[in-house]
Protein backbone atom coordinates (compact mmCIF):
# COMPACT_ATOMS: atom_id res chain seq x y z
CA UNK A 1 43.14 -10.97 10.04
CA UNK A 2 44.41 -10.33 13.61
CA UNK A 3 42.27 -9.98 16.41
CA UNK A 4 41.31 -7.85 19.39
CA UNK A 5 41.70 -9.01 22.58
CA UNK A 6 40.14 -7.24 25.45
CA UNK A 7 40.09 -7.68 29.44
CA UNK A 8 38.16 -5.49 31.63
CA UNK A 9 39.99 -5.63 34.76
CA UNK A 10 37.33 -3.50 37.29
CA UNK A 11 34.21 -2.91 38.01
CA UNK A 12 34.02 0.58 36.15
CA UNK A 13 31.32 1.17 33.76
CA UNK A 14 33.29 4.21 32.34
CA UNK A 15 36.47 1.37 31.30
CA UNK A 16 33.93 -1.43 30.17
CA UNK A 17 32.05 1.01 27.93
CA UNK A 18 35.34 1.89 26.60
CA UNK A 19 36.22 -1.98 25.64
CA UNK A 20 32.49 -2.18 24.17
CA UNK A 21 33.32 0.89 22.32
CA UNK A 22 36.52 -0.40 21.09
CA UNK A 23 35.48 -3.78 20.08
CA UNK A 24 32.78 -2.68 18.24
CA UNK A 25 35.04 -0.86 16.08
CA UNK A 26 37.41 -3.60 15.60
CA UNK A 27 34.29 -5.61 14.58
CA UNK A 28 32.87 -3.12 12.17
CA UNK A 29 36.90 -3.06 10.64
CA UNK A 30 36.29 -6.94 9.93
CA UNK A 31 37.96 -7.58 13.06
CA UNK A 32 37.03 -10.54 15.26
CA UNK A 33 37.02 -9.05 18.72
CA UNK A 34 36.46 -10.69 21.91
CA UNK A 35 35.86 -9.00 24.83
CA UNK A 36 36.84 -10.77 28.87
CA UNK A 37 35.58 -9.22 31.93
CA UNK A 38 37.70 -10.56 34.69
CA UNK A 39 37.22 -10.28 38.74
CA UNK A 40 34.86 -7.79 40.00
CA UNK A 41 34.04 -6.11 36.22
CA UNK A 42 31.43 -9.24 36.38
CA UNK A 43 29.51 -7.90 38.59
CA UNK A 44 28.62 -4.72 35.67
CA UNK A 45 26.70 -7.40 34.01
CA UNK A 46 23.80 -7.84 36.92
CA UNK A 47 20.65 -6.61 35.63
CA UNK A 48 19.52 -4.02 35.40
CA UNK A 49 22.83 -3.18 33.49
CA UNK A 50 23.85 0.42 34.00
CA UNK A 51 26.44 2.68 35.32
CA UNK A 52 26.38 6.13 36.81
CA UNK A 53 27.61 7.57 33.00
CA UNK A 54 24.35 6.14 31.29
CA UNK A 55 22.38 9.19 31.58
CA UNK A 56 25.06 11.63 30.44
CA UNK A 57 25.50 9.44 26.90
CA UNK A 58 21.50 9.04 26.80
CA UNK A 59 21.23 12.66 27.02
CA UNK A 60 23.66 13.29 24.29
CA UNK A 61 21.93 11.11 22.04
CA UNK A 62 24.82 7.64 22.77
CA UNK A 63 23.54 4.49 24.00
CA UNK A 64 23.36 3.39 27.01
CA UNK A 65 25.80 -0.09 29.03
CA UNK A 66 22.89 -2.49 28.19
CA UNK A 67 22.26 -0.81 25.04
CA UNK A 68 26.07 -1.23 24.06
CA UNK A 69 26.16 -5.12 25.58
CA UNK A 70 23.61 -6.21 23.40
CA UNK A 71 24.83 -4.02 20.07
CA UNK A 72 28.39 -5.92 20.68
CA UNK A 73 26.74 -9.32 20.95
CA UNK A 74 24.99 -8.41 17.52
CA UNK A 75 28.45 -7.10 15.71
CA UNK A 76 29.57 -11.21 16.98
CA UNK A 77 32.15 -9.23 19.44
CA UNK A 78 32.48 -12.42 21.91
CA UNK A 79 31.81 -11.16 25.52
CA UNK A 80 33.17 -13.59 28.47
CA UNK A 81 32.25 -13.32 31.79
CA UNK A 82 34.87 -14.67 33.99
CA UNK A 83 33.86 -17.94 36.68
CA UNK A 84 36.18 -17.41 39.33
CA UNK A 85 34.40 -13.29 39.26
CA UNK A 86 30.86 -14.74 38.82
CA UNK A 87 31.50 -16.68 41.86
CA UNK A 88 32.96 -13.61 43.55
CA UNK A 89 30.03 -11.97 42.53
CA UNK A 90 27.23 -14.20 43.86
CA UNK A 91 25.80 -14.61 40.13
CA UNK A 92 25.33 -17.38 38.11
CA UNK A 93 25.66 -17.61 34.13
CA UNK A 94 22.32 -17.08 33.58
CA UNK A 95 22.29 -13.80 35.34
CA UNK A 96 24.74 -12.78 32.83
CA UNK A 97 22.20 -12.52 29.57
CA UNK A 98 21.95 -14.55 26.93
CA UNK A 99 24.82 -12.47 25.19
CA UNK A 100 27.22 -13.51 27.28
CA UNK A 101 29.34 -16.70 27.82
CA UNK A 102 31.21 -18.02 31.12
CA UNK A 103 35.11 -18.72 30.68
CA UNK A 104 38.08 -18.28 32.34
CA UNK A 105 41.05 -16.27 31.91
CA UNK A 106 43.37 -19.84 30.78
CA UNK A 107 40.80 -20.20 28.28
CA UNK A 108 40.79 -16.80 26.99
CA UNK A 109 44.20 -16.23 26.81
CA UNK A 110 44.57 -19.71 24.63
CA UNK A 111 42.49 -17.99 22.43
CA UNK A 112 44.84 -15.22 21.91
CA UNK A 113 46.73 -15.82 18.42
CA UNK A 114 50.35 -14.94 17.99
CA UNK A 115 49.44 -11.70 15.49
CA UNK A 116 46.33 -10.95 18.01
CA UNK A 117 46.43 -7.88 19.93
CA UNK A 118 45.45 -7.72 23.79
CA UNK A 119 44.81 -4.68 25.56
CA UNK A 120 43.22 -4.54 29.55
CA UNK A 121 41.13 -2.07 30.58
């Protein structure tokens, strides 16, 4: 079955919510999804994990960015967080969680198969 490919581009919390949201759905289709965040979109992943849209979706009864993160991890949606944007981040792997693998974009674009799909964010 093809796959999902998805790269977070920025440091938005509203796009990278979005990718979570979209991966997970691929994943609960029987889709392997994998999810990049490339550059600054690292830097979402410094705990405490949040964004300025967190309380809005608690309120409505949604989860929250960490919430989502960690509900991705346990669908087996493979999240990447890029070196070159840890680096440009000041954060090291660990700082990432324990859901969470370094890579870089060579990698993760070798990983793309010819009937995959790849969308950025």
């Amino acid at each position: 079955m093809p796959g999902l490919n998805l790269i977070v581009a920025s440091a938005d919390g509203s796009r990278l919510y979005a990718a979570l949201e979209t991966a997970m759905a691929a994943a609960a289709l029987g889709q392997p999804a994998r999810l990049f965040l490339q550059g600054e979109a690292v830097a979402l992943l410094r705990a405490p994990v949040g964004f300025a849209g967190d309380a809005a979706r608690v309120a409505a009864g949604q989860p929250d960015l960490a919430q989502m993160i960690a509900e991705a991890a346990a669908m087996d949606v493979a999240i990447i967080a890029c070196q070159s944007g840890m680096a440009l981040a000041g954060m090291t792997a660990e700082e990432t969680g324990p859901q969470v693998r370094a890579g870089g974009l060579v990698g993760f674009l070798a990983g793309v198969g010819a009937d995959d799909r790849l969308i950025v964010y």
